[in-house]
Protein backbone atom coordinates (compact mmCIF):
# COMPACT_ATOMS: atom_id res chain seq x y z
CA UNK A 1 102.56 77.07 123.67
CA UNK A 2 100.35 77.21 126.91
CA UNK A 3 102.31 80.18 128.28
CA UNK A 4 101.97 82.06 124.54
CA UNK A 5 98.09 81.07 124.43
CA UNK A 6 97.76 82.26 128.13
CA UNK A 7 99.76 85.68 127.55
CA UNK A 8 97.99 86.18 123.72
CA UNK A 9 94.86 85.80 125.50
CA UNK A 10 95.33 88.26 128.54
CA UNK A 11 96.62 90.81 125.99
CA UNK A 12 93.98 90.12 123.86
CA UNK A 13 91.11 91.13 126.64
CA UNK A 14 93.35 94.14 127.93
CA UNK A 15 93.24 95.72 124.73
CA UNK A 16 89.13 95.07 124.23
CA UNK A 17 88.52 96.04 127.75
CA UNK A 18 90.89 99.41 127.42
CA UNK A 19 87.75 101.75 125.63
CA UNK A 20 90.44 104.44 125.11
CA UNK A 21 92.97 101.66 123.04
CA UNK A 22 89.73 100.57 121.27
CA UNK A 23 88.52 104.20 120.12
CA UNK A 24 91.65 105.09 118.77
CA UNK A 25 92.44 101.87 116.93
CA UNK A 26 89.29 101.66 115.65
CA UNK A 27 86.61 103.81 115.82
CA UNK A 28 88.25 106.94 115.45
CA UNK A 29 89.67 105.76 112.13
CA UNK A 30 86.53 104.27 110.64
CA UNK A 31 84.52 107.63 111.60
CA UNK A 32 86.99 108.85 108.94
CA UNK A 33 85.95 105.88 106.24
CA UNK A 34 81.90 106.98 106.99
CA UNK A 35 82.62 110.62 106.54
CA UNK A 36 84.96 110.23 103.59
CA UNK A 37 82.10 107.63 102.23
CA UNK A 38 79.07 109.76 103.10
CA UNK A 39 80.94 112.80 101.02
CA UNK A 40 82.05 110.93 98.28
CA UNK A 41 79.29 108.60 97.41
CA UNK A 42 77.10 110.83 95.34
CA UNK A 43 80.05 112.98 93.86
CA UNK A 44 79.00 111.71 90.28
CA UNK A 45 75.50 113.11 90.56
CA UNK A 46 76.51 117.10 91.35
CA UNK A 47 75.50 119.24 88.51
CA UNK A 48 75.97 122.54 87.02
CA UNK A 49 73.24 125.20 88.12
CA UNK A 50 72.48 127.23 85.34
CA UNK A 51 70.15 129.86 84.77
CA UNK A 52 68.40 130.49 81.28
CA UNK A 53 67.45 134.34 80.40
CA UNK A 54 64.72 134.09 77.93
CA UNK A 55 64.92 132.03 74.93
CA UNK A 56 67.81 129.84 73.58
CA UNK A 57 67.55 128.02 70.84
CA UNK A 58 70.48 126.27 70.71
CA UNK A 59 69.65 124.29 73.17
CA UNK A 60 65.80 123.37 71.98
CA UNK A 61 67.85 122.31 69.04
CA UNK A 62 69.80 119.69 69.92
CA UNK A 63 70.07 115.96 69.12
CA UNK A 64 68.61 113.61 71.28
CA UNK A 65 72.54 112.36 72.47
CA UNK A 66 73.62 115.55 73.40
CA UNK A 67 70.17 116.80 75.01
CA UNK A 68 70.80 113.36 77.42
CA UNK A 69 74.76 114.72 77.69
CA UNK A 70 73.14 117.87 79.15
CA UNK A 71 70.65 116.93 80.83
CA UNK A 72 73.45 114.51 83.19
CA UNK A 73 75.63 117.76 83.51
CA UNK A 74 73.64 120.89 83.52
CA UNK A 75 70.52 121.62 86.17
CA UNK A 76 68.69 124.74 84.04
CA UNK A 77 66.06 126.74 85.53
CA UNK A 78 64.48 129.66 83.69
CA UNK A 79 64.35 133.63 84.52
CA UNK A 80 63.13 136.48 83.05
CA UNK A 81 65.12 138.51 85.44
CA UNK A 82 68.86 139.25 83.74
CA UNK A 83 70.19 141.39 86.74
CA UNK A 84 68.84 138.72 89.51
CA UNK A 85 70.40 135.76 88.00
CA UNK A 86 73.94 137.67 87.37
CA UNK A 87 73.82 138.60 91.26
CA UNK A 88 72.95 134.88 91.95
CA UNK A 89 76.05 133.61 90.25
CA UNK A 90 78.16 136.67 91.84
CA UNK A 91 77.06 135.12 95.55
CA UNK A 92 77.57 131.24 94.70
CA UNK A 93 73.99 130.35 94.17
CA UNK A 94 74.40 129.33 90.87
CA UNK A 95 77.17 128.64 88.25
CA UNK A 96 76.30 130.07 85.23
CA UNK A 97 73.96 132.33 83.58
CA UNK A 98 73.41 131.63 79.91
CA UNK A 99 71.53 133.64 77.13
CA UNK A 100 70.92 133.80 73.55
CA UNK A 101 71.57 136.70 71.51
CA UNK A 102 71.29 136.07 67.31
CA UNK A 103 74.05 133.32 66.57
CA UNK A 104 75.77 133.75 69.97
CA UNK A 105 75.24 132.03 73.41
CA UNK A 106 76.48 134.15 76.26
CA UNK A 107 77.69 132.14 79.08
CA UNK A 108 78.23 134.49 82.56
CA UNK A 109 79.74 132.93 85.11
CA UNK A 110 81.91 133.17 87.97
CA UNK A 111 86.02 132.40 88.26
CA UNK A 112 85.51 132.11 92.29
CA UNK A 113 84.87 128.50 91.71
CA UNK A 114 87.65 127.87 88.51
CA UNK A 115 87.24 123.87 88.47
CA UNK A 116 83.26 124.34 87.87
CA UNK A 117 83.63 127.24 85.65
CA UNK A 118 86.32 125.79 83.51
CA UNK A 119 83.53 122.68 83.74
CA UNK A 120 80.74 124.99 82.27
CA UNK A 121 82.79 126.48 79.40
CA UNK A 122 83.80 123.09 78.40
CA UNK A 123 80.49 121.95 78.12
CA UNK A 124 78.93 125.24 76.53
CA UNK A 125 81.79 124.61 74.17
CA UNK A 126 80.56 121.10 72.92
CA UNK A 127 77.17 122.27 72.74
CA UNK A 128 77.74 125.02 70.28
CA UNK A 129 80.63 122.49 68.33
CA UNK A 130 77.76 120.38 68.15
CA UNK A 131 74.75 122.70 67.15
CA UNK A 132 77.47 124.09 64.31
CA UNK A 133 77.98 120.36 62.61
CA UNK A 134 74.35 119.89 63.00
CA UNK A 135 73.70 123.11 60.83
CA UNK A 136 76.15 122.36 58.51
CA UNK A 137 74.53 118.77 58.01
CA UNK A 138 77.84 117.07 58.00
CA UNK A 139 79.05 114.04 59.66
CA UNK A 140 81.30 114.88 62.19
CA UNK A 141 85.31 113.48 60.52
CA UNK A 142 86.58 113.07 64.27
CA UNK A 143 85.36 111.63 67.24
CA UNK A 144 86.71 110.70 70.86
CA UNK A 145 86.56 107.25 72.27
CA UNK A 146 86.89 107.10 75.81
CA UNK A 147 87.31 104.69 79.06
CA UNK A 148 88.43 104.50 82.17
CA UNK A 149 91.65 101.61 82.68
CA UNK A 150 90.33 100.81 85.79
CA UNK A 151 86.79 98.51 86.48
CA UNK A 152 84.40 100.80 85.96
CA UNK A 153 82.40 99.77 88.90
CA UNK A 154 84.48 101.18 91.25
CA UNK A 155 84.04 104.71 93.04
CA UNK A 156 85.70 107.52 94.62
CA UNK A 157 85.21 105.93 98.21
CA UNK A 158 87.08 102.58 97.66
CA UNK A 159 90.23 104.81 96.41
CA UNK A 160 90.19 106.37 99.92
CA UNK A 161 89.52 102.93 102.21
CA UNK A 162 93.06 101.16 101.18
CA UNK A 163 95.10 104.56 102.60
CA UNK A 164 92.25 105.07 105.70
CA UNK A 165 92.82 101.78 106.37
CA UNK A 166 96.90 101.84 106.26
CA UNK A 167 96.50 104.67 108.46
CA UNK A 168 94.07 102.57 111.28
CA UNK A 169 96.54 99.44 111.23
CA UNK A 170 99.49 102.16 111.85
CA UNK A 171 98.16 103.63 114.72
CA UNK A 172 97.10 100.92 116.26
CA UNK A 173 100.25 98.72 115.89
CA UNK A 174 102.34 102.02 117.03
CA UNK A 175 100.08 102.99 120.02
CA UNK A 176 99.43 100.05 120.89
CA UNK A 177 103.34 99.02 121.29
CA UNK A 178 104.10 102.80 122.98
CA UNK A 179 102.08 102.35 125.58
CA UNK A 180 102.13 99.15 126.72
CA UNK A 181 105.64 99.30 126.48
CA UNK A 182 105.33 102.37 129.01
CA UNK A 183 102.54 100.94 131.27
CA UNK A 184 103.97 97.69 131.77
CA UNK A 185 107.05 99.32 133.11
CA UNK A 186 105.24 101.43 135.05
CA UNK A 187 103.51 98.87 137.20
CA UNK A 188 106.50 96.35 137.38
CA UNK A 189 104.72 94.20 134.90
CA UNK A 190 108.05 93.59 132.80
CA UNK A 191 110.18 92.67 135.68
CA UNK A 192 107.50 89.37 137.02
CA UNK A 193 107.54 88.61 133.50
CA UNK A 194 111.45 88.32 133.26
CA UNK A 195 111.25 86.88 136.47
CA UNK A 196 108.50 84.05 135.72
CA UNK A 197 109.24 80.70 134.32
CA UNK A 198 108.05 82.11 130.93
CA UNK A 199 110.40 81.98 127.75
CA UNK A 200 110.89 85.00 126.38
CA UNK A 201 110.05 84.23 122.95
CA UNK A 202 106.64 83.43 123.99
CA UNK A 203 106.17 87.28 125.60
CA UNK A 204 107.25 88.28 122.37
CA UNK A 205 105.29 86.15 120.14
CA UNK A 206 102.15 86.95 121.82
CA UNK A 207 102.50 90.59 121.56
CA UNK A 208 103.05 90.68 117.77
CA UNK A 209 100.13 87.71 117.35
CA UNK A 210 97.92 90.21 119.44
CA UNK A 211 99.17 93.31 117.20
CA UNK A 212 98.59 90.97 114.13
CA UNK A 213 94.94 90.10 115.56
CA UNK A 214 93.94 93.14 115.99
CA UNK A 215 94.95 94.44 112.64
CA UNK A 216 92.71 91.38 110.85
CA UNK A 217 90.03 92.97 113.35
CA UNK A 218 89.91 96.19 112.06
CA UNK A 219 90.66 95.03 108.06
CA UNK A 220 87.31 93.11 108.97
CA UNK A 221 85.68 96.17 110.00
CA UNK A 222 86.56 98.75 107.34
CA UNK A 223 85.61 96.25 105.03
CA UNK A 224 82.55 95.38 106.35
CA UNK A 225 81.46 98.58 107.09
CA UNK A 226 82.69 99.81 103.22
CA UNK A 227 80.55 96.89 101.34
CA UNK A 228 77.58 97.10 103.98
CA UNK A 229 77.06 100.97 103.28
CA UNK A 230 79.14 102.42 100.85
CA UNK A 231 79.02 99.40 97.93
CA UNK A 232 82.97 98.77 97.87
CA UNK A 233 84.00 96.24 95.71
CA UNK A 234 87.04 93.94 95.93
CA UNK A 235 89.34 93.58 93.40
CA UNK A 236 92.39 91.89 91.85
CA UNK A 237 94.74 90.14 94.28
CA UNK A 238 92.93 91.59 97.05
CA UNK A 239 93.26 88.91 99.85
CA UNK A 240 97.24 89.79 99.53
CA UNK A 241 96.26 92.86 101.90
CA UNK A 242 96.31 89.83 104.53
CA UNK A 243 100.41 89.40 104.35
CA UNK A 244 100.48 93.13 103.89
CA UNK A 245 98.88 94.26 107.19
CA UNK A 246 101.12 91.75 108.84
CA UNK A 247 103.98 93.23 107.57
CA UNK A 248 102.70 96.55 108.32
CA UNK A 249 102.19 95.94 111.82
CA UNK A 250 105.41 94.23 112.34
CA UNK A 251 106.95 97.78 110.81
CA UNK A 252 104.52 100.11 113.29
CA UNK A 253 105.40 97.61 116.12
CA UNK A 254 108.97 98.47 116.15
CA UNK A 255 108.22 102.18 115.63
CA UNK A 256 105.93 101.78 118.61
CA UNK A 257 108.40 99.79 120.68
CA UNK A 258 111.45 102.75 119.89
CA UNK A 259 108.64 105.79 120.78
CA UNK A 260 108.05 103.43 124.33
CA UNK A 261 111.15 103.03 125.21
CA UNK A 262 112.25 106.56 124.95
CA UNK A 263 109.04 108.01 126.49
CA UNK A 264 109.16 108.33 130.51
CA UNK A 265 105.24 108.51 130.43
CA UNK A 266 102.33 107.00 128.76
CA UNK A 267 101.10 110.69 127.70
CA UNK A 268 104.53 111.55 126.66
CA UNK A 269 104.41 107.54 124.51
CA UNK A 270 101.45 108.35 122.88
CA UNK A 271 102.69 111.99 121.98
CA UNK A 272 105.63 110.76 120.34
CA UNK A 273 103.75 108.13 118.51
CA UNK A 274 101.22 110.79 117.59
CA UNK A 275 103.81 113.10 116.55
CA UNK A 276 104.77 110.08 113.98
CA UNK A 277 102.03 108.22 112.73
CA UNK A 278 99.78 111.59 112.00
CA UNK A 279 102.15 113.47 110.41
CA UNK A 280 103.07 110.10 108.17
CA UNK A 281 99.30 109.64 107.24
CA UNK A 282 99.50 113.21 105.92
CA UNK A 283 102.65 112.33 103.68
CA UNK A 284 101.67 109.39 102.56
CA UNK A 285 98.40 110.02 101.19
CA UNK A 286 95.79 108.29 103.76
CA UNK A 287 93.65 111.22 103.75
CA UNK A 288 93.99 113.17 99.85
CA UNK A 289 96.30 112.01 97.15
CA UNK A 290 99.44 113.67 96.26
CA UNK A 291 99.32 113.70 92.69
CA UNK A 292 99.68 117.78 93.03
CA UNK A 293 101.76 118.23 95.97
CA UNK A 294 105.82 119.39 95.73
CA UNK A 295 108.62 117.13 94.43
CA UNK A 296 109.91 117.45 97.94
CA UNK A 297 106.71 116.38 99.71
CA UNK A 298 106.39 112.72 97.29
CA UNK A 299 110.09 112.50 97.61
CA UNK A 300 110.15 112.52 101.59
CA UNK A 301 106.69 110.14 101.40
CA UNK A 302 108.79 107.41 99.43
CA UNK A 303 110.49 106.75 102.86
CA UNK A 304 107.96 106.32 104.87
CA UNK A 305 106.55 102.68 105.74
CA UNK A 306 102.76 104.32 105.92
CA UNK A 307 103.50 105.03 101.86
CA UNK A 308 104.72 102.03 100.97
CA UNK A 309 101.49 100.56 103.11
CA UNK A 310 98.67 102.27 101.53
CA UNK A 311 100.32 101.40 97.45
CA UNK A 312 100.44 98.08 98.16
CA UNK A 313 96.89 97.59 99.40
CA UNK A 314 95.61 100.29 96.79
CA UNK A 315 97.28 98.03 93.59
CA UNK A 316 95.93 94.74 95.18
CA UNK A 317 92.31 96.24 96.20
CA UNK A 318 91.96 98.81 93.79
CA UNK A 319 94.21 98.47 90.48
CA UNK A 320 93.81 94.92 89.72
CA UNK A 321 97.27 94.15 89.91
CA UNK A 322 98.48 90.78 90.93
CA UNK A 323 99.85 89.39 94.20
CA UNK A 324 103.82 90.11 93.10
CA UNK A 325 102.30 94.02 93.41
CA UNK A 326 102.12 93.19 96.62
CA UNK A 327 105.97 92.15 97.50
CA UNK A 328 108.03 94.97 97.40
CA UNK A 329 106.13 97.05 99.84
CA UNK A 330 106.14 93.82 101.51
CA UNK A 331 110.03 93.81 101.97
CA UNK A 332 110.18 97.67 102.76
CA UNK A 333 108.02 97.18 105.33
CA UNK A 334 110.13 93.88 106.85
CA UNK A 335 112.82 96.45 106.77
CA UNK A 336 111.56 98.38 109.19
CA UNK A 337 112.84 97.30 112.83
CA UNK A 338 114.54 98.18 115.68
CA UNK A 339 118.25 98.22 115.04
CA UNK A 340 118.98 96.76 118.68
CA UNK A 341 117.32 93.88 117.64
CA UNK A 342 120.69 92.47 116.08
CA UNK A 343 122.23 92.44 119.57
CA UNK A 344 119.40 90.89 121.25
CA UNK A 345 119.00 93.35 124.03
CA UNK A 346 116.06 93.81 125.72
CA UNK A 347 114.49 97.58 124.76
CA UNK A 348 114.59 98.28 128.77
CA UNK A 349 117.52 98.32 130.69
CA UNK A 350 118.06 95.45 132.91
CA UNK A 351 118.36 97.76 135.71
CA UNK A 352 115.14 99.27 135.16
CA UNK A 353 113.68 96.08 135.19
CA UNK A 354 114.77 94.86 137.98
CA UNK A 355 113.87 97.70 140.09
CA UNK A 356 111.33 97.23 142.73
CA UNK A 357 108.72 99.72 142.49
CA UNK A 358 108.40 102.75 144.39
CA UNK A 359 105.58 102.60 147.55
């Protein structure tokens, strides 16, 4: 235990005291979680701009529900100017242009944007259903009841923390493992550490309770930094992201430890464990979801360890589920090792090891 405290803490300082280890593990990752968070926040206040050409009735007409209904959806401004407001909407500066002419209400607007126009027709739409049931003076026979199945609390930004997150504690647990792998090869390190009166178990343990460390570390941080600024809330089973990131990192670790031991260089290490971990995030939905992407694209994602990652901590933080939500990502990501592991060979040659380095 003195030799695994001794070699947890060195590793522990080298990785704090390495700024370039620390930016990457950390910081760069959670300068995605403030950007993501200072987009996202206000998304449910955007409105439609529309522009009002002279008189419309319909809309000076309306119960007091729906005139609340459009005055959370639609921003109006007035104009007297028909052929200015069109040219607005043509450039992007507004949305819509709207006008009354008899019984109809003319609503202009532009297909460049096809999410906010099909937005604006669909809410033109229930203001003229509505201004027609209100002439008629009868009580509407159907009505829509609707809710959201998750708390509804929660917002965009703490959908997008449990897969920024995944994405932090698998680059750090893969870079991390690359390159010291590489470095520690480099300057002989490995071969005074077989040679020392140190079991190996203890190297070992200390590198995966430094990985595991530093994984809590930056959990703490997104977290912190998410409920300090950007109002996430917790939910569900939540603390079962604890057993998750440790099984994460254990899966990234041996990732890391095959993309070392192949790599001849620290540059060429953290290429190859670029060249895996970013194109992973991608594929397994740390950045955007992948509700629309090809059959091909979710079927390759359903392999990856970053996937399985990023479900498990989004149906303990986000969907309420319960802690068994939580266990078969769990034993994917145990899965993931390093097949010479069953032999018990070191993932360096002895040879290579036990080279003296080169003056």
């Amino acid at each position: 235990m003195r030799a695994f405290r001794s070699l947890a803490r060195a590793m522990l300082k080298g990785f704090f005291r390495d700024k370039m280890a620390f930016f990457f593990a950390v910081i760069f990752p959670l300068m995605f979680l403030v950007l993501f968070g200072g987009i996202f926040t206000n998304q449910g206040a955007s409105k439609a701009e529309i522009i009002q050409v002279g008189p419309v009735s319909i809309l000076d007409e309306l119960p007091a529900g729906m005139k609340g209904y459009v005055a959370e959806s639609l921003d109006i401004t007035k104009s007297s100017d028909r052929a200015d407001a069109i040219e607005q909407v043509r450039k992007g500066d507004a949305d819509a242009v709207i006008s009354q002419d008899g019984d109809e209400l003319v609503v202009r607007y532009s297909q460049a944007d096809q999410v906010k126009a099909a937005t604006v027709q669909g809410t033109f739409q229930a203001i003229v259903q509505s201004a027609n049931i209100q002439a008629t003076g009868q009580p509407p026979k159907f009505t829509v009841v609707s809710d959201q199945v998750e708390d509804d609390s929660l917002s965009a930004i703490q959908y997008y923390t449990p897969g920024l997150m995944g994405w932090a504690i698998a680059s750090g647990a893969t870079f991390g493992a690359a390159t010291n792998l590489v470095v520690w090869r480099r300057n002989g390190l490995l071969r005074r550490l077989r040679l020392a009166p140190i079991p190996t178990r203890s190297v070992v343990l200390a590198r995966i309770a430094v990985s595991i460390a530093i994984a809590i570390v930056q959990a703490a941080i997104f977290l912190g930094v998410g409920a300090a600024f950007f109002d996430l809330k917790l939910t569900g089973s939540w603390p079962m992201i604890i057993p998750l990131l440790v099984c994460g990192t254990l899966a990234f670790m041996a990732i890391g430890l095959l993309a070392g031991a192949v790599a001849k260089s620290e540059e060429a290490a953290v290429g190859i464990a670029n060249f895996v971990v970013l194109p992973m995030a991608f594929l397994s939905g740390s950045f955007f979801p992948l509700d629309g992407a090809p059959g091909y694209v979710t079927a390759i994602s359903k392999v990856l360890p970053l996937k399985h990652l990023n479900d498990g901590m989004l149906d303990t933080m986000v969907r309420g589920e319960g802690p068994s939500a939580a266990l078969v990502p769990m034993g994917i990501l145990l899965g993931v090792r390093d097949r010479r592991d069953g032999d018990r060979q070191p993932v360096v040659p002895v040879g290579r090891l036990t080279q003296s380095p080169r003056r």
